[in-house]
C-alpha atoms as a PDB file:
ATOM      1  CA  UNK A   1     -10.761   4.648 -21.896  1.00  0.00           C
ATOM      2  CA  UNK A   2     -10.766   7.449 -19.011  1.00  0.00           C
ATOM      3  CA  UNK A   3     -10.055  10.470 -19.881  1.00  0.00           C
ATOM      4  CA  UNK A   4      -6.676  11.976 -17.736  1.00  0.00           C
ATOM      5  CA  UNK A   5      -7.797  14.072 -15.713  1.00  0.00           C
ATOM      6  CA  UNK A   6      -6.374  17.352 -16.061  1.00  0.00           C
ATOM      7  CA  UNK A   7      -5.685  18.416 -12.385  1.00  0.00           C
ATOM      8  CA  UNK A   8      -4.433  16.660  -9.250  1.00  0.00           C
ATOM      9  CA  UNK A   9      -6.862  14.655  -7.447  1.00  0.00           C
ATOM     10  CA  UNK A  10      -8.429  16.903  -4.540  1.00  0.00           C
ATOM     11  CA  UNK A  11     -11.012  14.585  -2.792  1.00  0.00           C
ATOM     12  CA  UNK A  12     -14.428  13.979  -2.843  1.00  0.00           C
ATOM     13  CA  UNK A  13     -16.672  11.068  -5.058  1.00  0.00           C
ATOM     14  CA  UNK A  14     -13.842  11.492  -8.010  1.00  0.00           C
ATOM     15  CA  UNK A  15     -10.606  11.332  -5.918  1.00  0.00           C
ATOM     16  CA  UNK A  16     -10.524   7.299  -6.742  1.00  0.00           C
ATOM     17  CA  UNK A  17     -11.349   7.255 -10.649  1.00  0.00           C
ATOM     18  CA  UNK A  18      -8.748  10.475 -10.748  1.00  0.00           C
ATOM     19  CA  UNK A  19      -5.966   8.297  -9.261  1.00  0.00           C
ATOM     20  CA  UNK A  20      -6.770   5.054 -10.791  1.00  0.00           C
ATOM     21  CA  UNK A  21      -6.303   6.779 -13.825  1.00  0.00           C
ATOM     22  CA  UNK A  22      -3.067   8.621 -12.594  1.00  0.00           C
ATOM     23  CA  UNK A  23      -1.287   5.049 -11.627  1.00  0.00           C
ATOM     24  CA  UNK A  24      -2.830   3.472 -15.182  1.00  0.00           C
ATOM     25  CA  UNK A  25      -0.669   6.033 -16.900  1.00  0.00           C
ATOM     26  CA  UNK A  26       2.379   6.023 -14.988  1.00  0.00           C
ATOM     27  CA  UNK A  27       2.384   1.913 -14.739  1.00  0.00           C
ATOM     28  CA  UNK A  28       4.975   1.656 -17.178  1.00  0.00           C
ATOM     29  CA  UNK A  29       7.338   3.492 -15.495  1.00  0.00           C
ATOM     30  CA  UNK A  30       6.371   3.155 -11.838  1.00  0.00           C
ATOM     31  CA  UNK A  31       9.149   0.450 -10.761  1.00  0.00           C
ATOM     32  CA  UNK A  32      12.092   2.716 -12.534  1.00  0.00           C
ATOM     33  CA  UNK A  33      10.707   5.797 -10.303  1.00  0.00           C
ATOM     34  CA  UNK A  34      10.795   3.679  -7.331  1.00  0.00           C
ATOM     35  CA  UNK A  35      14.256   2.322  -7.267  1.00  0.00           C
ATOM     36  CA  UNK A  36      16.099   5.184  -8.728  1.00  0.00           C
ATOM     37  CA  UNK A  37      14.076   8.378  -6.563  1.00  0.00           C
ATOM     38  CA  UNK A  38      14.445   6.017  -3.370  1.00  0.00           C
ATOM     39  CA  UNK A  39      17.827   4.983  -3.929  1.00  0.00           C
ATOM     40  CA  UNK A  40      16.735   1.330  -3.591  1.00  0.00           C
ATOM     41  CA  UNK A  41      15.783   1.869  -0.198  1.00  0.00           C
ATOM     42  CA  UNK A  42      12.454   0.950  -0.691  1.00  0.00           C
ATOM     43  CA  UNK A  43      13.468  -2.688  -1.143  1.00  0.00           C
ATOM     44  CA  UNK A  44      14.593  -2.914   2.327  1.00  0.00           C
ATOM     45  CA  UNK A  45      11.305  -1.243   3.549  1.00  0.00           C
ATOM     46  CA  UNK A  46       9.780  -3.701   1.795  1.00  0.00           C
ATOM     47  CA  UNK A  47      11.819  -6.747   3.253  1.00  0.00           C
ATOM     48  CA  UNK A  48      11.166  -5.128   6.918  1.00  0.00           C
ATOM     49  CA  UNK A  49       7.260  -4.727   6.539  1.00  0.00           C
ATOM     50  CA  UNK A  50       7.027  -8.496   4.948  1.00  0.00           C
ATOM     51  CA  UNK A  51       9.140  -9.411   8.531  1.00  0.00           C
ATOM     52  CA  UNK A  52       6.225  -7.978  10.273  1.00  0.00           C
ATOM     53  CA  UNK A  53       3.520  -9.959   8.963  1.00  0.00           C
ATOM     54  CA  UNK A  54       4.450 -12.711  11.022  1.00  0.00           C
ATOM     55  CA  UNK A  55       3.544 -14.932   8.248  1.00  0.00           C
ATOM     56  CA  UNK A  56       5.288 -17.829   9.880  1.00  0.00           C
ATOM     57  CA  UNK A  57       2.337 -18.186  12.157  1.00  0.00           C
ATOM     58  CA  UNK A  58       0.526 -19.533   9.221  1.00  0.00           C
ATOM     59  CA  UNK A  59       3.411 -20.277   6.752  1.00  0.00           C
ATOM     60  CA  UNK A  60       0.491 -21.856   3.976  1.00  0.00           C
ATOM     61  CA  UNK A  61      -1.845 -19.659   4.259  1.00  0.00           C
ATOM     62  CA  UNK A  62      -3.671 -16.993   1.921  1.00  0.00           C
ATOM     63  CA  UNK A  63      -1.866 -13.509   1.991  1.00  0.00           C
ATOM     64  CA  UNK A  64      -3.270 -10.475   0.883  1.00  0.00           C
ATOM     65  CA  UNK A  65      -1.485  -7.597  -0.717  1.00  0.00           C
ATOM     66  CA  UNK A  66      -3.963  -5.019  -1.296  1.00  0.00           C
ATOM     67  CA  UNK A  67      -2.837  -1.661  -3.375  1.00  0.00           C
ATOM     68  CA  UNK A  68      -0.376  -4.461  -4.546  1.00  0.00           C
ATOM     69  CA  UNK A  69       0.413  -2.254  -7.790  1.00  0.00           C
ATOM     70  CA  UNK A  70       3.424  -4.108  -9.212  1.00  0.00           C
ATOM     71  CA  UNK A  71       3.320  -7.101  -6.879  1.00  0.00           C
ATOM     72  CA  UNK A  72       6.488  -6.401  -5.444  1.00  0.00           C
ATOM     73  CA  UNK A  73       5.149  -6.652  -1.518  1.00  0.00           C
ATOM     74  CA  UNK A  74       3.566  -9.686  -2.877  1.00  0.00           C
ATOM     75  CA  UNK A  75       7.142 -10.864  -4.457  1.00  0.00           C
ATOM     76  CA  UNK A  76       8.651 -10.191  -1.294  1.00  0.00           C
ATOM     77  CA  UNK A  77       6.867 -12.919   0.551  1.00  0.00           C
ATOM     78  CA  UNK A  78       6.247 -15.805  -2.083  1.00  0.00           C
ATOM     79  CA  UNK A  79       9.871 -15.680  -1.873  1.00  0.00           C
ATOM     80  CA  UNK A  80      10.868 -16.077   1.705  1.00  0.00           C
ATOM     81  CA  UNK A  81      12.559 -19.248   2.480  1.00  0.00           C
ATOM     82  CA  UNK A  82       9.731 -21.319   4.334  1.00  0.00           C
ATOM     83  CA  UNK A  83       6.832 -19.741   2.829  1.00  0.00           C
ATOM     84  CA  UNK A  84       4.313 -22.216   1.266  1.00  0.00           C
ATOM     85  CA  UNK A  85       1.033 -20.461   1.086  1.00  0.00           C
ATOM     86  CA  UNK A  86      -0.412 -18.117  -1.846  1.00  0.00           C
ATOM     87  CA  UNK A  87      -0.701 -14.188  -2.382  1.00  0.00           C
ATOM     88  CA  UNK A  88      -3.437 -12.558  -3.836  1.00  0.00           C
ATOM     89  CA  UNK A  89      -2.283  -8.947  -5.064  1.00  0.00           C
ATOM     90  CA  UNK A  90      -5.222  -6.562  -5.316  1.00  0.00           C
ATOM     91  CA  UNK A  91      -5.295  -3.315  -7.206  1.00  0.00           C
ATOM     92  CA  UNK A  92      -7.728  -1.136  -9.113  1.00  0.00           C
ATOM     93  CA  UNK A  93      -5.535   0.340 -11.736  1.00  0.00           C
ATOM     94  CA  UNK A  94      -5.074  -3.188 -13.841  1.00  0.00           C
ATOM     95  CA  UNK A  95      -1.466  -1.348 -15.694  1.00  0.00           C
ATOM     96  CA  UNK A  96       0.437  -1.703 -12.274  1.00  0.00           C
ATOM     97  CA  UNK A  97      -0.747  -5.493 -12.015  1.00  0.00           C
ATOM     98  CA  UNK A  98       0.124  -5.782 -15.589  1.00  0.00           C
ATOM     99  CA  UNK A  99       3.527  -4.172 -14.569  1.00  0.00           C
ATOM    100  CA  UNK A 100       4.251  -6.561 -11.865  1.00  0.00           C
ATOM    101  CA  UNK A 101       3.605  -9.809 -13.877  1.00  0.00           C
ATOM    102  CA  UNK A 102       7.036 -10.623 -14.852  1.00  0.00           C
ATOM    103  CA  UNK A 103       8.203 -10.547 -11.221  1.00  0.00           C
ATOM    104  CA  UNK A 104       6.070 -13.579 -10.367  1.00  0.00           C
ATOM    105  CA  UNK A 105       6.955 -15.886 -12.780  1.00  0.00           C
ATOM    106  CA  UNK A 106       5.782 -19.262 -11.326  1.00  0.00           C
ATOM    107  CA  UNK A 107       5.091 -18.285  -8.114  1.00  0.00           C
ATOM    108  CA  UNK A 108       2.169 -18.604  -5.869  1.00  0.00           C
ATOM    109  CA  UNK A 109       0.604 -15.238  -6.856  1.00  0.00           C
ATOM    110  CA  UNK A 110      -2.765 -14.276  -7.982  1.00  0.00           C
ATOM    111  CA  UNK A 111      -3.183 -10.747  -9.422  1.00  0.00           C
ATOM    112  CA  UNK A 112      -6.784  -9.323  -8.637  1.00  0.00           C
ATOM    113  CA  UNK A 113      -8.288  -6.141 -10.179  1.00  0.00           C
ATOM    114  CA  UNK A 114     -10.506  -5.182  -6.736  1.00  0.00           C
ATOM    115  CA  UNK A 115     -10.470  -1.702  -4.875  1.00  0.00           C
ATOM    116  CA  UNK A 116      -9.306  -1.908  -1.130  1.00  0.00           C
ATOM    117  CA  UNK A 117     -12.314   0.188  -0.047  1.00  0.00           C
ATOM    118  CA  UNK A 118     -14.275  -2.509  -1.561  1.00  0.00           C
ATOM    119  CA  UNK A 119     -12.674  -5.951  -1.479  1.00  0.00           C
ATOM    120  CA  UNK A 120     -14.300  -8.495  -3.440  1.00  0.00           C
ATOM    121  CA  UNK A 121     -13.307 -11.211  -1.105  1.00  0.00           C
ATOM    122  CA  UNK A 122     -15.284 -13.225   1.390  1.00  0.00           C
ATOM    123  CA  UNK A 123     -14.799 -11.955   5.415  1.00  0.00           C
ATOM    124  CA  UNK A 124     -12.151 -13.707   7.324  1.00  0.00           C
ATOM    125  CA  UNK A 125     -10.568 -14.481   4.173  1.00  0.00           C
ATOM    126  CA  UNK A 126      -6.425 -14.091   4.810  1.00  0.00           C
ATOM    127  CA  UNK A 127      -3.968 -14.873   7.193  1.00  0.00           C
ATOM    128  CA  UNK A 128      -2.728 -11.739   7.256  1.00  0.00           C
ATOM    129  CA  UNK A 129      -2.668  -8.371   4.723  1.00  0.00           C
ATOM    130  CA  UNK A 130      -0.243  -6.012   3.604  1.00  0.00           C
ATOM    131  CA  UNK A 131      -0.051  -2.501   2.039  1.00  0.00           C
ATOM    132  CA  UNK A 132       2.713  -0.975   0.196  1.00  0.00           C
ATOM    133  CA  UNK A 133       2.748   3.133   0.018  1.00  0.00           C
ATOM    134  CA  UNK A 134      -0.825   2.501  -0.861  1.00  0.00           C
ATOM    135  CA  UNK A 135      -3.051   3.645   1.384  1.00  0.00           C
ATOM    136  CA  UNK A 136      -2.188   7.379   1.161  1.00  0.00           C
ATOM    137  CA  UNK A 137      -4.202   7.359  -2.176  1.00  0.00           C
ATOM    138  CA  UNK A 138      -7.780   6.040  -0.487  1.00  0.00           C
ATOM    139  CA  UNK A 139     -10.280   8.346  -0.655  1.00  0.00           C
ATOM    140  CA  UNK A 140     -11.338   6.950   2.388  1.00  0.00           C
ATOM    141  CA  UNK A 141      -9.306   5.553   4.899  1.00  0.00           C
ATOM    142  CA  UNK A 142     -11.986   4.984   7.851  1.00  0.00           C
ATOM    143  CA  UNK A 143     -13.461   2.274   4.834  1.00  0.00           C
ATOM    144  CA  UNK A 144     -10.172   1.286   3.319  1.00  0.00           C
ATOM    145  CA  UNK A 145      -9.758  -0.178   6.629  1.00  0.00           C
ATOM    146  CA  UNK A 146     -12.359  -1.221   7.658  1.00  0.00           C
ATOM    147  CA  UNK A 147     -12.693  -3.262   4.869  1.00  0.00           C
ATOM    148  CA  UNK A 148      -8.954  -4.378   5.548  1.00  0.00           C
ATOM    149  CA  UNK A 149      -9.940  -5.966   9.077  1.00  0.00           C
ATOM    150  CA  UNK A 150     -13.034  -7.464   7.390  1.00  0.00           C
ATOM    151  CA  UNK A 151     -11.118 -10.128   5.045  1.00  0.00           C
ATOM    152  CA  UNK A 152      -8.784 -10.725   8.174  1.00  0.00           C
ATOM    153  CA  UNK A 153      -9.532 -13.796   9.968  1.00  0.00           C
ATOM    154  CA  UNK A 154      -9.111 -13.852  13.492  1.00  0.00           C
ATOM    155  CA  UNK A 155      -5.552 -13.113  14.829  1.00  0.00           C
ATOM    156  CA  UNK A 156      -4.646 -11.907  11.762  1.00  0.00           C
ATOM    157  CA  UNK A 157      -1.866  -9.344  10.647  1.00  0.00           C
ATOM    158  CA  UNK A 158      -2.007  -6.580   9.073  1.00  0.00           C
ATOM    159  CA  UNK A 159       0.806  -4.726   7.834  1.00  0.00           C
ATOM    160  CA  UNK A 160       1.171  -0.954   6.470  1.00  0.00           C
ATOM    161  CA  UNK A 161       4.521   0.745   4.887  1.00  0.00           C
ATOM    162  CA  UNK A 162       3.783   4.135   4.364  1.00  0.00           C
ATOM    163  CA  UNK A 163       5.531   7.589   3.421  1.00  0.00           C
ATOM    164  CA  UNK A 164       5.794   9.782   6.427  1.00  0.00           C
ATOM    165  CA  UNK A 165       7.599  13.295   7.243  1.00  0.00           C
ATOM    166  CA  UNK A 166      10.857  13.192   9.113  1.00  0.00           C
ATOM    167  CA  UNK A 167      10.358  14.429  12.703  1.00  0.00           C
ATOM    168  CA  UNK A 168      14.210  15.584  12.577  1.00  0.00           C
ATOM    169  CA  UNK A 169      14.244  19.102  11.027  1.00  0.00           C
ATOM    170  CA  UNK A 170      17.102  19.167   9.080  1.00  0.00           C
ATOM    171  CA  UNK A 171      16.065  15.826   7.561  1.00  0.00           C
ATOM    172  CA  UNK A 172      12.749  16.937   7.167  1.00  0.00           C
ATOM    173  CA  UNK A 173      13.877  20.543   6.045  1.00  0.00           C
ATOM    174  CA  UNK A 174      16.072  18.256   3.224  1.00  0.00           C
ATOM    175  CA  UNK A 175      13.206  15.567   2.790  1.00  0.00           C
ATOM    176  CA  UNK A 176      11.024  18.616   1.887  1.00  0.00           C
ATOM    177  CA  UNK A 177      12.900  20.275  -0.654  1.00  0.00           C
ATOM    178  CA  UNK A 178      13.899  16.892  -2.671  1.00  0.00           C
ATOM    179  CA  UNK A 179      10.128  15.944  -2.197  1.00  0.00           C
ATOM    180  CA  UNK A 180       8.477  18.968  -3.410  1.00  0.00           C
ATOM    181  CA  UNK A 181      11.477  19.637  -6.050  1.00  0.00           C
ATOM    182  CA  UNK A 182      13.658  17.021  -7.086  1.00  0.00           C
ATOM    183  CA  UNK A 183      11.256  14.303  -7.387  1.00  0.00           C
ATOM    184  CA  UNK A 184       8.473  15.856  -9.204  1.00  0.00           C
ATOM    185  CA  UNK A 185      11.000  17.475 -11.750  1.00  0.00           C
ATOM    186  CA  UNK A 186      13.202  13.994 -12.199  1.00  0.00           C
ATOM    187  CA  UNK A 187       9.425  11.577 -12.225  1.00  0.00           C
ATOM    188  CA  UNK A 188       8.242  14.285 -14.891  1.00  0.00           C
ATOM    189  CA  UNK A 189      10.664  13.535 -17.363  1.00  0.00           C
ATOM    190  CA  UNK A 190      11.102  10.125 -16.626  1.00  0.00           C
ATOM    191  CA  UNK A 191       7.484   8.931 -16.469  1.00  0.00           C
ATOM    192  CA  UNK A 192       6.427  11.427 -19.592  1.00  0.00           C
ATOM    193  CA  UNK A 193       3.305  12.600 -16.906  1.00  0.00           C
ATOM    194  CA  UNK A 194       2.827  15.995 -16.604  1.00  0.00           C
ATOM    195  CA  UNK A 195       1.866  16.227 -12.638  1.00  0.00           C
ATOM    196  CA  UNK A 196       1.597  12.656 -10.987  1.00  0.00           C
ATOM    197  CA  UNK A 197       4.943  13.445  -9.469  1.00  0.00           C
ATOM    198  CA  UNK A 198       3.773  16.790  -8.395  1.00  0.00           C
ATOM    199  CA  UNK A 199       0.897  14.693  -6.274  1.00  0.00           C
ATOM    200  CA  UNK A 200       2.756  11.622  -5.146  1.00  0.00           C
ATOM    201  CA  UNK A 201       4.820  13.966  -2.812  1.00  0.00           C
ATOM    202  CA  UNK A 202       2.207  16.636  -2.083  1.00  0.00           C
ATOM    203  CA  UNK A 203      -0.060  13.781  -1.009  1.00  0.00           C
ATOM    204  CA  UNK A 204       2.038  13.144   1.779  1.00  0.00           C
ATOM    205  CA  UNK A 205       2.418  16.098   4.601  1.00  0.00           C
ATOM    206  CA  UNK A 206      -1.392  16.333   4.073  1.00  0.00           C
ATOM    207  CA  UNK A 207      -1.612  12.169   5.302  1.00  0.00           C
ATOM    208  CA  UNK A 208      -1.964  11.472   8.627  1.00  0.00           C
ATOM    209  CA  UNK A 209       0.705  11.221  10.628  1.00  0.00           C
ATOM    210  CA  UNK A 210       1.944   7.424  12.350  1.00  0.00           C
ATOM    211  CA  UNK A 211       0.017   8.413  16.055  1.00  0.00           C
ATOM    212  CA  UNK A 212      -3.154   9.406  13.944  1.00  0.00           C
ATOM    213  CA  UNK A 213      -3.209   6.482  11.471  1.00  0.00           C
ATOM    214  CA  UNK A 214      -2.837   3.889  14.646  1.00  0.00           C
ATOM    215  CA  UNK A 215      -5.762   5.676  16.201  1.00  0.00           C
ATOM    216  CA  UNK A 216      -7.955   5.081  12.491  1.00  0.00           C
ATOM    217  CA  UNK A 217      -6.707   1.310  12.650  1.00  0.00           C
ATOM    218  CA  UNK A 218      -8.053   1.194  16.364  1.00  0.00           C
ATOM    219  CA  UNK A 219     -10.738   2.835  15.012  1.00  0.00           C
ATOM    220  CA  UNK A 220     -11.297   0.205  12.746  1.00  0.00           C
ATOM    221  CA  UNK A 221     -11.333  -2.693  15.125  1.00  0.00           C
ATOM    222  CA  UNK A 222      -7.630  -2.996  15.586  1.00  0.00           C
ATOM    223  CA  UNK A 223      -6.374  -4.506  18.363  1.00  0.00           C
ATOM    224  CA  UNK A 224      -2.159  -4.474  19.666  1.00  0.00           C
ATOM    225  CA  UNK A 225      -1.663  -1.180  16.847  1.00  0.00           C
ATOM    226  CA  UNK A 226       1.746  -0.463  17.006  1.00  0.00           C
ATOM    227  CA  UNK A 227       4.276   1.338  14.575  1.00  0.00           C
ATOM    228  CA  UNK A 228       8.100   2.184  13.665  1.00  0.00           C
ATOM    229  CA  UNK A 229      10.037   4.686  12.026  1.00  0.00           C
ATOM    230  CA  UNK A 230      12.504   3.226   8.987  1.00  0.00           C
ATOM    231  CA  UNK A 231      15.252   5.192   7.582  1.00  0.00           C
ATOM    232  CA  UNK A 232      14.910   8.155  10.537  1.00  0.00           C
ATOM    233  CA  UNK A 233      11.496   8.882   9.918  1.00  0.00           C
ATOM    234  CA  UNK A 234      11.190   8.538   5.885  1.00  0.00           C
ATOM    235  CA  UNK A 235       8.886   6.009   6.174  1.00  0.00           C
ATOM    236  CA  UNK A 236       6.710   4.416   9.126  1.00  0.00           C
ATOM    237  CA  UNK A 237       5.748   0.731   9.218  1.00  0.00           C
ATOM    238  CA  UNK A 238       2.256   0.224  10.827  1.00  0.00           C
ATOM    239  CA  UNK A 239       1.470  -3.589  12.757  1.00  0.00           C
ATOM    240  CA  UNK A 240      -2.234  -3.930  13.193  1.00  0.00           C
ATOM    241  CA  UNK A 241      -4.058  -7.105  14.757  1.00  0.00           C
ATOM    242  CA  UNK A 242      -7.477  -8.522  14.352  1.00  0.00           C
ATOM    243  CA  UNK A 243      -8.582  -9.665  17.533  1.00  0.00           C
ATOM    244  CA  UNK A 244      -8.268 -13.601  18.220  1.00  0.00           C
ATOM    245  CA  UNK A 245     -12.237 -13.268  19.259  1.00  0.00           C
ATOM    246  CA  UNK A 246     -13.502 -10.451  16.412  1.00  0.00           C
ATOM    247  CA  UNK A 247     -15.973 -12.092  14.154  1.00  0.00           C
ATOM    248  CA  UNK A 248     -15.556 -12.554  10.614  1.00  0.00           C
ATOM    249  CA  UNK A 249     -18.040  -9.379  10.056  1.00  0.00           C
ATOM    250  CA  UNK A 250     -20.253  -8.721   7.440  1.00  0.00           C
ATOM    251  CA  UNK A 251     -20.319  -9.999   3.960  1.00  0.00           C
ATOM    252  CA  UNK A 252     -19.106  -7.812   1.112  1.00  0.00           C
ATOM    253  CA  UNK A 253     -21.574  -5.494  -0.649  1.00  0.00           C
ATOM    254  CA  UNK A 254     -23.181  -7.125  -3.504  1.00  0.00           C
ATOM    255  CA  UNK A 255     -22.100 -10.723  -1.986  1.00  0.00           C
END
């Protein structure tokens, strides 16, 4: 078993064994710390992004929810009224997956232990793909997506829900102080982990902000990038679009 590491994840070649190991330990408790440091407000985030997907282009088709964690994304869409297709949920840390296996009872979800910056699916694989407060924690977001657009097939959607600063100052003054305070002191005792929820909310004023990520997606051969704010600025909701004439692209490494 890895070892815990005994500082926060800083970057580099060890960022992504440091926080697959971070989100193994906290797995247990991850869903608790969700609902009750959110308010339940991440449900609703969740119910918006899965309305972006546009799903009902392709209502049987293969979905993918990559940094799926504990499924709940994936949840989210097996159970819209209409939807006939399948999800795969892809994440490196098994725990979360582990976590999230109760939610799916008999529905049309397959749990996949695969890292986003190295998806072990075919090219032009998905109708569409979704990520849930997930990609904050690649070590590389220029490959993250890349590979993201890869397993797209043509005209397909992907989605992003991410953590973002408030652009109001006295929300973001507030957002600040319960981010870097209340949350790591309330996930500490809660989740038994000495610093994960010291990271989780120090990971996010160094992200990029929504303008910047829409320029990586474009970056990545994005086409029609567009993004919201949810909740005044809490959260941003990213809509990407592989071009109807972009290839399939290259086969995975070690294919």
């Amino acid at each position: 078993m890895t070892a815990s590491p005994k500082a926060e994840p800083a970057g580099g070649r060890e960022r992504a064994a440091q926080v697959r190991t971070l989100f193994s330990e906290i797995a247990h408790r991850y869903d608790l710390l969700n609902h009750v440091l959110s308010l339940n407000i991440d449900r609703r985030w969740r119910h918006t992004a899965v309305g972006a997907l546009d799903w009902e282009r392709e209502p049987g088709g293969t979905y993918l929810d990559a940094c799926a964690g504990t499924l709940d994304l994936a949840h989210a869409l097996v159970v819209r009224p209409g939807f006939h297709g399948r999800v795969v949920g892809a994440d490196f840390a098994l725990p979360m997956l582990a976590g999230g296996l109760s939610k799916i009872g008999g529905h049309p979800v397959d749990p996949v232990c695969g890292d986003t910056q190295r998806l072990p699916f075919r090219s032009g694989s998905f109708a569409g793909a979704m990520v849930g407060f997930g990609v904050r924690n690649l070590s590389d977001l220029e490959t993250g997506f890349g590979e993201l657009h890869r397993v797209l097939e043509p005209g397909g959607r992907l989605v992003i829900l991410e953590f973002t600063v408030p652009p109001g100052k006295l929300l973001r003054a507030g957002y600040l102080v319960y981010f870097n305070h209340i949350l790591p002191l309330v996930g500490r005792v809660v989740s038994g982990h000495p610093w994960a929820y010291s990271y989780l909310p120090r990971s996010v004023p160094d992200f990029p902000g929504p303008d910047a990520l829409a320029e990586l997606l474009r970056g990545a051969g994005f086409d029609s990038v567009e993004w919201r704010l949810v909740s005044r600025g809490i959260a941003a909701i990213h809509v990407a679009a592989k071009g109807p004439g972009a290839g399939a692209g290259d086969p995975p490494p070690g294919s």
